[in-house]
C-alpha atoms as a PDB file:
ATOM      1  CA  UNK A   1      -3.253 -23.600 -10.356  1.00  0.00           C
ATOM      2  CA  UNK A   2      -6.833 -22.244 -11.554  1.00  0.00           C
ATOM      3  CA  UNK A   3      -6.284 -19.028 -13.871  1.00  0.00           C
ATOM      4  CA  UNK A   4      -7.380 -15.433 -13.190  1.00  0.00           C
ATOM      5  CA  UNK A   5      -8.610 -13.518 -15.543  1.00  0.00           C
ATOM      6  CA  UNK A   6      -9.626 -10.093 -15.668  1.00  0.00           C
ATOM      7  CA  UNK A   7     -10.186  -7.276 -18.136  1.00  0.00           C
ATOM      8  CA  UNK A   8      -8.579  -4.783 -16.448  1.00  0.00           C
ATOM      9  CA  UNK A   9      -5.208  -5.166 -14.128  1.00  0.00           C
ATOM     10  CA  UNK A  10      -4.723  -1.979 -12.998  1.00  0.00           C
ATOM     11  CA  UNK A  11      -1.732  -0.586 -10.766  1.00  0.00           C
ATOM     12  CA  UNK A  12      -0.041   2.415  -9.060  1.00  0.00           C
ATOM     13  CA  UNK A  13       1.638   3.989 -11.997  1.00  0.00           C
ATOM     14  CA  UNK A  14       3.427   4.917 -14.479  1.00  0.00           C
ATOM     15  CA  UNK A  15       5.687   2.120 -15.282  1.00  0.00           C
ATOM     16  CA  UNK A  16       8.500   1.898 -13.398  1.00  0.00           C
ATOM     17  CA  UNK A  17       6.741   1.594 -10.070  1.00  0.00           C
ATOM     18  CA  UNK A  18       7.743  -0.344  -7.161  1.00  0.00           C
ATOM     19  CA  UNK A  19       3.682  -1.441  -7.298  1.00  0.00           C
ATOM     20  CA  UNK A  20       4.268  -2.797 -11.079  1.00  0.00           C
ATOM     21  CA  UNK A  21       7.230  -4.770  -9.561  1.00  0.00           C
ATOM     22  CA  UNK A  22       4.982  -6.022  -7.510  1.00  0.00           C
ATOM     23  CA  UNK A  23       1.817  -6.502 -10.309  1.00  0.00           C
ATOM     24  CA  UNK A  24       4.235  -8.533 -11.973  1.00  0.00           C
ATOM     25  CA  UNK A  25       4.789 -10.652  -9.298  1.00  0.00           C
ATOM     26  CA  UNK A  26       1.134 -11.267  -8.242  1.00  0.00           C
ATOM     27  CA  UNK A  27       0.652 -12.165 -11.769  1.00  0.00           C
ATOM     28  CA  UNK A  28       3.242 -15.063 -11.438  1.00  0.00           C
ATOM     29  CA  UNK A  29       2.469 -16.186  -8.452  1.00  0.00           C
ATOM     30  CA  UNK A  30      -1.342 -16.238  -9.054  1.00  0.00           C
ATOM     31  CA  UNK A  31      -1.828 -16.828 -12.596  1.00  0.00           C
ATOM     32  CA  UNK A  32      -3.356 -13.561 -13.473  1.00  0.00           C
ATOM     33  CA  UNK A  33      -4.044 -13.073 -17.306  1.00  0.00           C
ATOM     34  CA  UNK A  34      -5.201  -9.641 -17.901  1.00  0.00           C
ATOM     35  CA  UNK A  35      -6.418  -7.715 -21.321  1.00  0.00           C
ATOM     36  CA  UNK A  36      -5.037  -5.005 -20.703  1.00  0.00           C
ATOM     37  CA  UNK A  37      -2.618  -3.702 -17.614  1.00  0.00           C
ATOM     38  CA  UNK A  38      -2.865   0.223 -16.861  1.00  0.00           C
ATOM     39  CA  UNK A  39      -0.841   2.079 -14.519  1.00  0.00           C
ATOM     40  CA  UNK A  40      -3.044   4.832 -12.971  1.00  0.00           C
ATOM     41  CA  UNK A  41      -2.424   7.364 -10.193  1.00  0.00           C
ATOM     42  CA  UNK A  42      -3.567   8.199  -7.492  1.00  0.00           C
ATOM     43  CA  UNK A  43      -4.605   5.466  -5.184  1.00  0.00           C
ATOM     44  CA  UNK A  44      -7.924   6.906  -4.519  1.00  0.00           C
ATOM     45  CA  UNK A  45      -8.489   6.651  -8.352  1.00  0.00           C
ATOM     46  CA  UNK A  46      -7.172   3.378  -8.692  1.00  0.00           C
ATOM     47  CA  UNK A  47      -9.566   2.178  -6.079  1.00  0.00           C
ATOM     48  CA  UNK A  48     -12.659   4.088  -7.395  1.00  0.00           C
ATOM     49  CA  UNK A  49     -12.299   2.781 -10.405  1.00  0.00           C
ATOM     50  CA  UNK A  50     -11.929  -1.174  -9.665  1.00  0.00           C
ATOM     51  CA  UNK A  51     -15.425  -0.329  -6.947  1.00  0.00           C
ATOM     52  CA  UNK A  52     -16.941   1.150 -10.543  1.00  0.00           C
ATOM     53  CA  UNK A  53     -15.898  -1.863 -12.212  1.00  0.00           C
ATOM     54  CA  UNK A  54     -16.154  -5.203 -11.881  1.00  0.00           C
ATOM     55  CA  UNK A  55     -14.259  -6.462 -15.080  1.00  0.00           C
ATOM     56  CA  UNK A  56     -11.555  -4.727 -12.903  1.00  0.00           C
ATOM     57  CA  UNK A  57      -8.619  -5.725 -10.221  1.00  0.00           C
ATOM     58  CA  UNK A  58      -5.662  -3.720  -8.819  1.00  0.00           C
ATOM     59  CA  UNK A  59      -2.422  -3.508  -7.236  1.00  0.00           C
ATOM     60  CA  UNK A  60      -1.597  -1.017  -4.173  1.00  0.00           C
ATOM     61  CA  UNK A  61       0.406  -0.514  -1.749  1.00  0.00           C
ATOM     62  CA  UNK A  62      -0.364  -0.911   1.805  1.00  0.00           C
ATOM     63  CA  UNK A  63       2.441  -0.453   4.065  1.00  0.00           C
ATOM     64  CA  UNK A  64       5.916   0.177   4.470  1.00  0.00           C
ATOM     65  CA  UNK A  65       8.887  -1.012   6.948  1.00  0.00           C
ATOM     66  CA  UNK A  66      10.020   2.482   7.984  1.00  0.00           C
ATOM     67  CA  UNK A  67       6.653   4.817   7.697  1.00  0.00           C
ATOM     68  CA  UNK A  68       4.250   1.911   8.370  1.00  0.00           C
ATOM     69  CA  UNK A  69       0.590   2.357   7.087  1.00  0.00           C
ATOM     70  CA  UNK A  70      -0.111   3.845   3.296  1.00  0.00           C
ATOM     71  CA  UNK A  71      -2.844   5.848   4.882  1.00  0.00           C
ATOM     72  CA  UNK A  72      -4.375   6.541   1.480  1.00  0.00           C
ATOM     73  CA  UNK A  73      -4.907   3.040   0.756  1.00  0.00           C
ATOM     74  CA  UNK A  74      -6.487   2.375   4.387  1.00  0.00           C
ATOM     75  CA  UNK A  75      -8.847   5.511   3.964  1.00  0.00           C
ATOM     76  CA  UNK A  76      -9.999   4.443   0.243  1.00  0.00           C
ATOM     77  CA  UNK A  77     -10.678   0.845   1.542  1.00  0.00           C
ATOM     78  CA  UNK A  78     -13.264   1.794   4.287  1.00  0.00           C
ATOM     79  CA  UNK A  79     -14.743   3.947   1.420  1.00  0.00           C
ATOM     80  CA  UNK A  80     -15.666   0.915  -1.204  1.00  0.00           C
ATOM     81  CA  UNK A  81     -18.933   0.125  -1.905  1.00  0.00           C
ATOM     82  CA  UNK A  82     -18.907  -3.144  -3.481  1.00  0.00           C
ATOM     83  CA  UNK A  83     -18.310  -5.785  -0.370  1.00  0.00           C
ATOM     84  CA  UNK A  84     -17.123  -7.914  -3.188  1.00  0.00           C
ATOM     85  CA  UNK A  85     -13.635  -6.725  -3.622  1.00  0.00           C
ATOM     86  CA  UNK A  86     -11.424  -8.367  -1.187  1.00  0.00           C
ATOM     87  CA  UNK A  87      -7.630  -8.814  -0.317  1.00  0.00           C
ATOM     88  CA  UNK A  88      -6.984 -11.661  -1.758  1.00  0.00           C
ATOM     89  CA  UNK A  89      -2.847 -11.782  -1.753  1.00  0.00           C
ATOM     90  CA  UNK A  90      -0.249 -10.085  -0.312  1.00  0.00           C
ATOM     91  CA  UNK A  91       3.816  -9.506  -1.693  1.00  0.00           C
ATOM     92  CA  UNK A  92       6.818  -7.868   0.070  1.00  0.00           C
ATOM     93  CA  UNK A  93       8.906  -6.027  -2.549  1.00  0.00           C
ATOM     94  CA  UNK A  94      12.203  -4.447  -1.398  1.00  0.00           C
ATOM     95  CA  UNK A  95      12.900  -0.735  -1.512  1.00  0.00           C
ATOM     96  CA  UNK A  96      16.120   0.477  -3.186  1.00  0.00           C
ATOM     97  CA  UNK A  97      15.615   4.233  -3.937  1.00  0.00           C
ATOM     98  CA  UNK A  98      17.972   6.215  -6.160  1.00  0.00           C
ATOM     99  CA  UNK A  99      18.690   9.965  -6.814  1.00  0.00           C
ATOM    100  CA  UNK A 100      18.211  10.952 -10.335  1.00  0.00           C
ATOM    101  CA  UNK A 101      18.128  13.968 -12.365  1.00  0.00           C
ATOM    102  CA  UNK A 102      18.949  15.228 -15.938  1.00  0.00           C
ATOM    103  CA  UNK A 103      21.318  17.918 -14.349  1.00  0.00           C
ATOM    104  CA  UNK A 104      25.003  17.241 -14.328  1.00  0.00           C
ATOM    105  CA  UNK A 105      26.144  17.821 -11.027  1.00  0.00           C
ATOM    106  CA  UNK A 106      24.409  17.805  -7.541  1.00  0.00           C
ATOM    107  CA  UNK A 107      24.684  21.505  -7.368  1.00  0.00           C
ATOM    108  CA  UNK A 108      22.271  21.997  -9.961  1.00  0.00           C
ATOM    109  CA  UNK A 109      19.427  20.874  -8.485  1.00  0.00           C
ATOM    110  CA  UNK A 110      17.047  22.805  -6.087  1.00  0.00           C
ATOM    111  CA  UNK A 111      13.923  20.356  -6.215  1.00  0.00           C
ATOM    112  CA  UNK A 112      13.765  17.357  -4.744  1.00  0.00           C
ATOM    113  CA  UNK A 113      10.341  15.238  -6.303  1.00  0.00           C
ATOM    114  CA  UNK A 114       9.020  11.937  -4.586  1.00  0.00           C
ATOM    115  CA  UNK A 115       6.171  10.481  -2.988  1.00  0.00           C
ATOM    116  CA  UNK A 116       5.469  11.522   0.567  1.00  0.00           C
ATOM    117  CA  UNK A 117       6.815   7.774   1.729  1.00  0.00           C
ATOM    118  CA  UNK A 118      10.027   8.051  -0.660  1.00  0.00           C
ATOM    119  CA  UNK A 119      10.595  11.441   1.366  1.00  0.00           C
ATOM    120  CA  UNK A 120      10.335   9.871   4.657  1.00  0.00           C
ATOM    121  CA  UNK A 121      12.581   7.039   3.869  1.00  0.00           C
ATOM    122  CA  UNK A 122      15.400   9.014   2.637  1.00  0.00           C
ATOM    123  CA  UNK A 123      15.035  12.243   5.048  1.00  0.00           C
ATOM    124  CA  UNK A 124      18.192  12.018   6.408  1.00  0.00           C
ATOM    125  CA  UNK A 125      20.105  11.247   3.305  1.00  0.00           C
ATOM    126  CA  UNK A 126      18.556  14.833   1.873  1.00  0.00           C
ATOM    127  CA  UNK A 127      18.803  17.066   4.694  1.00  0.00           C
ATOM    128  CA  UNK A 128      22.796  15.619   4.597  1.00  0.00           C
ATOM    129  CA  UNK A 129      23.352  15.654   0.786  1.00  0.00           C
ATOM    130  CA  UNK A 130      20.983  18.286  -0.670  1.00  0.00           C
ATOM    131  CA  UNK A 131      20.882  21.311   2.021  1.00  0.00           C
ATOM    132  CA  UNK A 132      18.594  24.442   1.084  1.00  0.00           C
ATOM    133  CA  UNK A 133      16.297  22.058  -1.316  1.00  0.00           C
ATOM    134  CA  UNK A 134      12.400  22.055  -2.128  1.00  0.00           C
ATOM    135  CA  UNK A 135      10.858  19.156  -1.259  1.00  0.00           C
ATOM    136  CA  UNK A 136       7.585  18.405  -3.697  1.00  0.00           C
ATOM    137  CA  UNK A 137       5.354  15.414  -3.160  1.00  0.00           C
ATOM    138  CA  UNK A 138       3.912  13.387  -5.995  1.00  0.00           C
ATOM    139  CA  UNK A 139       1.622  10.842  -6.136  1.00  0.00           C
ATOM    140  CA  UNK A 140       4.049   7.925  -6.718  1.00  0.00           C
ATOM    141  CA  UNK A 141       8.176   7.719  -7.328  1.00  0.00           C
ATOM    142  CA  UNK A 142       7.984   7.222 -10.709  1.00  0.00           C
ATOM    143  CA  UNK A 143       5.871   9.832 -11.803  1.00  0.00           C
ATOM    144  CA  UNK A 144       8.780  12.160  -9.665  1.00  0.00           C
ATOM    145  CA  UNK A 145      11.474  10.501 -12.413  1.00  0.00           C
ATOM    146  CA  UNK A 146       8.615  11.522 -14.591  1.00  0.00           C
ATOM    147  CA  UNK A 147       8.408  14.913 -13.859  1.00  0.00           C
ATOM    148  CA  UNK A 148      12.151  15.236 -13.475  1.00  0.00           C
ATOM    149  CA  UNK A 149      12.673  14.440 -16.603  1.00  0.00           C
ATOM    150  CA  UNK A 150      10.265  17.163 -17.841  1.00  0.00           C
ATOM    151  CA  UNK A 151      11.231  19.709 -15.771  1.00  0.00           C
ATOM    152  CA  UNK A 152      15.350  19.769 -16.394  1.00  0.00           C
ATOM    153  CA  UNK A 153      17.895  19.593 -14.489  1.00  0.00           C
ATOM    154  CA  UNK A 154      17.221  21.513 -11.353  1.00  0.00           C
ATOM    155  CA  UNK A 155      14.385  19.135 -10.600  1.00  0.00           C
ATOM    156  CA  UNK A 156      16.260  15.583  -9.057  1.00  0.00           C
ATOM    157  CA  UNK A 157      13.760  12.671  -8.334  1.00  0.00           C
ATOM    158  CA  UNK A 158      14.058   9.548  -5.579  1.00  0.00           C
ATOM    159  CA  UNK A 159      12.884   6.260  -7.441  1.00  0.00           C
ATOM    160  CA  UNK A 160      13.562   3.149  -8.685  1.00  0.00           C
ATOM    161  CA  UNK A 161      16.365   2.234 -11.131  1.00  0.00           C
ATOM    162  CA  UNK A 162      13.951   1.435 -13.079  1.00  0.00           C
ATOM    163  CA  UNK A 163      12.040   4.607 -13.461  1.00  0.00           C
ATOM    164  CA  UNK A 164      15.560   5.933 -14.081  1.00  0.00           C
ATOM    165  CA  UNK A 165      16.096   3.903 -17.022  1.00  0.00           C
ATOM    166  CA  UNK A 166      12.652   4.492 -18.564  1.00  0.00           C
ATOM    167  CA  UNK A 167      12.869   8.522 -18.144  1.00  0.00           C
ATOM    168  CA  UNK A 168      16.630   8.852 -19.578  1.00  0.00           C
ATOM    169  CA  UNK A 169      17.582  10.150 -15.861  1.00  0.00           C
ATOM    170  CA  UNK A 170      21.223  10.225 -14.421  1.00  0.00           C
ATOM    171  CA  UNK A 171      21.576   8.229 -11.205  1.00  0.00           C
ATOM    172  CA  UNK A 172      23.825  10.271  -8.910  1.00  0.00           C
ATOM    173  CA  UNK A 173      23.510   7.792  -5.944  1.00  0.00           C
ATOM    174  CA  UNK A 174      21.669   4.405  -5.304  1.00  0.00           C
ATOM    175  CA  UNK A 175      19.976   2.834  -2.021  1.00  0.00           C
ATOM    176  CA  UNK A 176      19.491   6.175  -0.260  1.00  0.00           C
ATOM    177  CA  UNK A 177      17.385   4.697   2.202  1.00  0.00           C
ATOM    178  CA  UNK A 178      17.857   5.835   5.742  1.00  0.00           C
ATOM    179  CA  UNK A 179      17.108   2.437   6.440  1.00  0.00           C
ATOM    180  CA  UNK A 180      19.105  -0.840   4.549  1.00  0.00           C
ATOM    181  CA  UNK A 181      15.912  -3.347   5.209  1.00  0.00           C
ATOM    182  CA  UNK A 182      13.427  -1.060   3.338  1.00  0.00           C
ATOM    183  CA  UNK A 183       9.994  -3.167   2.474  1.00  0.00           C
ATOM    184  CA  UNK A 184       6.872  -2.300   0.952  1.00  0.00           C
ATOM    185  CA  UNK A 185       3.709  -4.550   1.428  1.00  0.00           C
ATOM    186  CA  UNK A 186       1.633  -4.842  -1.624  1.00  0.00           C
ATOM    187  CA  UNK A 187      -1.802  -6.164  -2.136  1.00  0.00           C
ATOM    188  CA  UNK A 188      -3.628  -7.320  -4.796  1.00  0.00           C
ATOM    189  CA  UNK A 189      -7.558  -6.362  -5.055  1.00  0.00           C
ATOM    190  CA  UNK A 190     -10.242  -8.691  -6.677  1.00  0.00           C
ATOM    191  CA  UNK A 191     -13.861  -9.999  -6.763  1.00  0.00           C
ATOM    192  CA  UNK A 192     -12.169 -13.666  -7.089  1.00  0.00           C
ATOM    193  CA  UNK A 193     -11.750 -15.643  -3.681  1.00  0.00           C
ATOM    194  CA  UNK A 194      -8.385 -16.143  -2.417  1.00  0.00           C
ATOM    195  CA  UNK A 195      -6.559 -19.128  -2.492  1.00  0.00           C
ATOM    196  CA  UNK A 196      -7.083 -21.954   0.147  1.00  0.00           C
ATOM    197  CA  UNK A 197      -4.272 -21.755   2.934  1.00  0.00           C
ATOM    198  CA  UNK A 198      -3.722 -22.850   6.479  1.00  0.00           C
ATOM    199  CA  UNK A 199      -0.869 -20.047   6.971  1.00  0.00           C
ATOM    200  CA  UNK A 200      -3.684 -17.082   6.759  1.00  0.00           C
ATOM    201  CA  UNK A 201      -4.601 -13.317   7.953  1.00  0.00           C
ATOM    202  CA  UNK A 202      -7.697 -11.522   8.208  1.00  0.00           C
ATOM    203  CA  UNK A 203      -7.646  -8.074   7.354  1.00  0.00           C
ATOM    204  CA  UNK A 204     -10.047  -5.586   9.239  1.00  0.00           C
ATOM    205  CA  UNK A 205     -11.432  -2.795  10.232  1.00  0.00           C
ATOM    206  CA  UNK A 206     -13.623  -1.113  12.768  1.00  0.00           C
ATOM    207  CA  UNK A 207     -14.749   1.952  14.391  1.00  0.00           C
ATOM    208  CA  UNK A 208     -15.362   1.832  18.471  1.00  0.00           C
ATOM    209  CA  UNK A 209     -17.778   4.237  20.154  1.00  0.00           C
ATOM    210  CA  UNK A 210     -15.853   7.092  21.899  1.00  0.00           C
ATOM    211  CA  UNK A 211     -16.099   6.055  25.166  1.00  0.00           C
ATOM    212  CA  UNK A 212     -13.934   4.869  27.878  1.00  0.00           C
ATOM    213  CA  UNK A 213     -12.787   1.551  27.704  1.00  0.00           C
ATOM    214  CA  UNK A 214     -14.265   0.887  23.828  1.00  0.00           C
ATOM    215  CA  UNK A 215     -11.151  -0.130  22.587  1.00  0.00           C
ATOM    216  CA  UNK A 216     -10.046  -2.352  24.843  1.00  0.00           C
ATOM    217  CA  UNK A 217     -13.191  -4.415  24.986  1.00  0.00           C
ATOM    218  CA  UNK A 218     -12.706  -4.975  21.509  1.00  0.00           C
ATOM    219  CA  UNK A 219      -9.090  -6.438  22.021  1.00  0.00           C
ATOM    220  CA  UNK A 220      -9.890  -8.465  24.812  1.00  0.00           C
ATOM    221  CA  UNK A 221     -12.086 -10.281  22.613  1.00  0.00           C
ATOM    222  CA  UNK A 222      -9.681 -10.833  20.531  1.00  0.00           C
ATOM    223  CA  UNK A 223      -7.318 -11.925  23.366  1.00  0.00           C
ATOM    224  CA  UNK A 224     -10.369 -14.108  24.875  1.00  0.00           C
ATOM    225  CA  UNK A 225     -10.601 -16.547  21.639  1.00  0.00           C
ATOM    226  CA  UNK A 226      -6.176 -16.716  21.629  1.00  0.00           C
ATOM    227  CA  UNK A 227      -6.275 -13.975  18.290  1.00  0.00           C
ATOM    228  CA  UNK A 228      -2.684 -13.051  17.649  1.00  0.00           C
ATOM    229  CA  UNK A 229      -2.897  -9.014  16.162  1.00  0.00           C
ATOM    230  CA  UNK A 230      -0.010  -8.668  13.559  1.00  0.00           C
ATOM    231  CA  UNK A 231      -0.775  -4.936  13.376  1.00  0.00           C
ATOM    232  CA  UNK A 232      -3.020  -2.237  14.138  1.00  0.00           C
ATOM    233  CA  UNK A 233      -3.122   1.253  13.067  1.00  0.00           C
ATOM    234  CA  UNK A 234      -5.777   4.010  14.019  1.00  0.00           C
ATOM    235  CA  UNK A 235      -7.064   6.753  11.706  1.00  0.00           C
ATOM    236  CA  UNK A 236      -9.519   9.299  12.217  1.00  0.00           C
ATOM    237  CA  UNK A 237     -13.206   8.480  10.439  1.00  0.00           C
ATOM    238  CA  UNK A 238     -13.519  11.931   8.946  1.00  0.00           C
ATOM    239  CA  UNK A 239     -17.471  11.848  10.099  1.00  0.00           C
ATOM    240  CA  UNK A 240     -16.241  13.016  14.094  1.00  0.00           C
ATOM    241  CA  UNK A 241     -13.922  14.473  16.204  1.00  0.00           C
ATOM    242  CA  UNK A 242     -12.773  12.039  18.545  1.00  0.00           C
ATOM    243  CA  UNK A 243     -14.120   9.097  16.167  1.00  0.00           C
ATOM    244  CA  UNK A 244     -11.527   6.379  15.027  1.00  0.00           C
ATOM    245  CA  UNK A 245     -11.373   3.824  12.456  1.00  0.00           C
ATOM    246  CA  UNK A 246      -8.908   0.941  13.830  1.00  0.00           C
ATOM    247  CA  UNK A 247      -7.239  -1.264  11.057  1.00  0.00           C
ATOM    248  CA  UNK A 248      -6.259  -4.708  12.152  1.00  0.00           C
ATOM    249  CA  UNK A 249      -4.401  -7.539  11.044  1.00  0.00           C
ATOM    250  CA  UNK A 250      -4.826 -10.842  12.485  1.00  0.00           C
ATOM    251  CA  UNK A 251      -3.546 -13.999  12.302  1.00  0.00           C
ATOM    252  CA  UNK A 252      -6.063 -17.352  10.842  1.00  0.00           C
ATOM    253  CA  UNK A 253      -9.245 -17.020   8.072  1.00  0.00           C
ATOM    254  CA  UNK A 254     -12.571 -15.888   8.827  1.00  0.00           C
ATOM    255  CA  UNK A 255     -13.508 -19.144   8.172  1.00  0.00           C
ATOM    256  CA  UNK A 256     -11.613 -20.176  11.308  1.00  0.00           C
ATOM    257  CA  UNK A 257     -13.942 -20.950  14.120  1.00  0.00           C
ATOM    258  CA  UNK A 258     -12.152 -18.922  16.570  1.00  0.00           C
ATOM    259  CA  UNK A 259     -11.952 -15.803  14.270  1.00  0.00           C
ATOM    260  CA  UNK A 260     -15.177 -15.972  13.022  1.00  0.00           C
ATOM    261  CA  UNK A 261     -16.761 -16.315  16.568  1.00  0.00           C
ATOM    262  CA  UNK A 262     -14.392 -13.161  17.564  1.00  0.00           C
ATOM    263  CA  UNK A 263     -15.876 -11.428  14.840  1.00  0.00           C
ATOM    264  CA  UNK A 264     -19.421 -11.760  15.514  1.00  0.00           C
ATOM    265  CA  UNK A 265     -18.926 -10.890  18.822  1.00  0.00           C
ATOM    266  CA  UNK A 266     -16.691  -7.192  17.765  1.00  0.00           C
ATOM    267  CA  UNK A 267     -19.243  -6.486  15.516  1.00  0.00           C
ATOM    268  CA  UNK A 268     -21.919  -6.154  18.629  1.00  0.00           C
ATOM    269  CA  UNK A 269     -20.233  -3.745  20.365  1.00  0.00           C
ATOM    270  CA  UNK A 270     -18.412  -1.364  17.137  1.00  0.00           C
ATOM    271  CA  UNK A 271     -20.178   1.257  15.533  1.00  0.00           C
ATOM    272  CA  UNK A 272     -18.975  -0.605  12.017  1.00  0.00           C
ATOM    273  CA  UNK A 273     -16.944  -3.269  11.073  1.00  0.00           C
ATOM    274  CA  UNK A 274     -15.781  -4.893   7.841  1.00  0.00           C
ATOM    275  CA  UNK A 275     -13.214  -7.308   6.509  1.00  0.00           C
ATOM    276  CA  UNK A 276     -10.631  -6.817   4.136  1.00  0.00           C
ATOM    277  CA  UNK A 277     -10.168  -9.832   3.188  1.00  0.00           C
ATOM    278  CA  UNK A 278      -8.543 -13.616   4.299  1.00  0.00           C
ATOM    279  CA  UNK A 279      -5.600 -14.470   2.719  1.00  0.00           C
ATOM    280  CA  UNK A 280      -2.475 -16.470   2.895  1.00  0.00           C
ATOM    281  CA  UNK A 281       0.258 -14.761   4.553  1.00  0.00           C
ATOM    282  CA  UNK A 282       3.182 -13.753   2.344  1.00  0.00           C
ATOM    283  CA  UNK A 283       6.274 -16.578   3.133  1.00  0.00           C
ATOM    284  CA  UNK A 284       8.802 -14.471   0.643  1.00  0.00           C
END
């Protein structure tokens, strides 16, 4: 397998993220040597700062099992300006959250510190365990055990194990998810081309005209060339009320005759459309 090399590996930080669990795993599986490896929050920086830089690659998160689409990364994405920087891999990590806190008892706390998809996942486990709680939102889990840790203990945190072990936290419960099969889909940001695969998906997105029917012409065409969509997600295009970026994930490479002549075609009758990136899909 060809190296990677970069001067900059950059991902959602600080240590002890579910994103460096997955860094470290893109850097196995694709042979990713790196100068230097900085967590950074938030996403929007992370992803500025790779389009600013092209000694520079990155690990986010995309989507999750229970509250689907990180809409942060999907907004920053449509917002880069160097077409170079592509998807170019894709990992599944699983989600085991745990409540931790320097306090010594559950009663202590009155601050409950996570990232806005932590929250979600373990809503019913708080409104059940930790009644008549604040609920703060951070930019990523382990910056809550973070902050928890600075803060004392009426300030409890929902993050990895890991992030427990690196702050000096007390885990009072583990796998709080409302959900047992809790997944995060991570992906891995670079100007290098993705490895060769005939298991592949095309990331993309696009924004329709707002008018009747827009939409659907665009999946038909997609139907009409026998395009299986893994997953689409709307979001609003922050130019226009009414105005929608769509997000798509499809299954074969652009390089696919099909899916490139599907493509072509969308791209006639969208106000916009880019892709993502091809890549292979992710097997576990």
């Amino acid at each position: 397998m060809n190296k990677i090399e970069t001067k900059y590996l950059y991902f959602l930080g600080p240590e002890g993220t579910y994103a460096q669990t997955a860094m470290k795993k893109f850097q196995k599986d694709l042979n990713i040597s790196a100068e230097q490896i900085l967590p950074l929050t938030p996403i929007t920086r992370i992803l500025q700062t790779i389009d600013e830089n092209k000694d520079a690659m990155a690990v986010v998160p995309i989507e999750n099992s229970i509250e689907g689409i990180v809409r942060e990364t999907i907004d920053n994405l449509v917002r880069i300006k160097d077409k170079d920087i592509k998807i170019i891999s894709e990992t599944i990590i699983p989600i085991s959250h745990c409540l931790m806190s320097k306090a010594e008892n559950l009663s202590e706390i009155r601050h409950i510190i996570s990232h806005p998809q932590a929250l979600g996942q373990c809503s019913g486990y708080i409104c059940k365990n930790l009644k008549d709680v604040d609920v703060i939102e951070t930019t990523s889990t382990s910056e809550a055990a973070k902050i928890a840790k600075e803060k004392g203990g009426e300030y409890a945190a929902i993050a990895s194990e890991a992030a427990a072990e690196i702050y000096n936290l007390k885990v009072f419960d583990r796998n709080i998810n409302d959900e047992n099969d809790n997944k995060t889909r991570f992906i891995f940001l670079s100007r290098e081309n993705a490895k060769d695969s005939q298991n592949s998906k095309t990331s993309v997105f696009f924004t329709v005209k707002n008018e009747p029917g827009s939409l659907v012409k665009v999946l038909n065409i997609f139907h009409k060339y026998n395009i299986n969509l893994i997953y689409i997600e709307s979001r609003p295009s922050k130019k226009k009320l009414g105005e929608y970026n769509f997000f798509v994930d499809l299954e074969g490479h652009i390089r696919d005759k099909n899916v490139a002549s599907a493509l072509n075609l969308a791209e006639r009758i969208t106000k916009q459309l880019a892709v993502f990136g091809s890549y292979p899909k992710f097997n576990g």
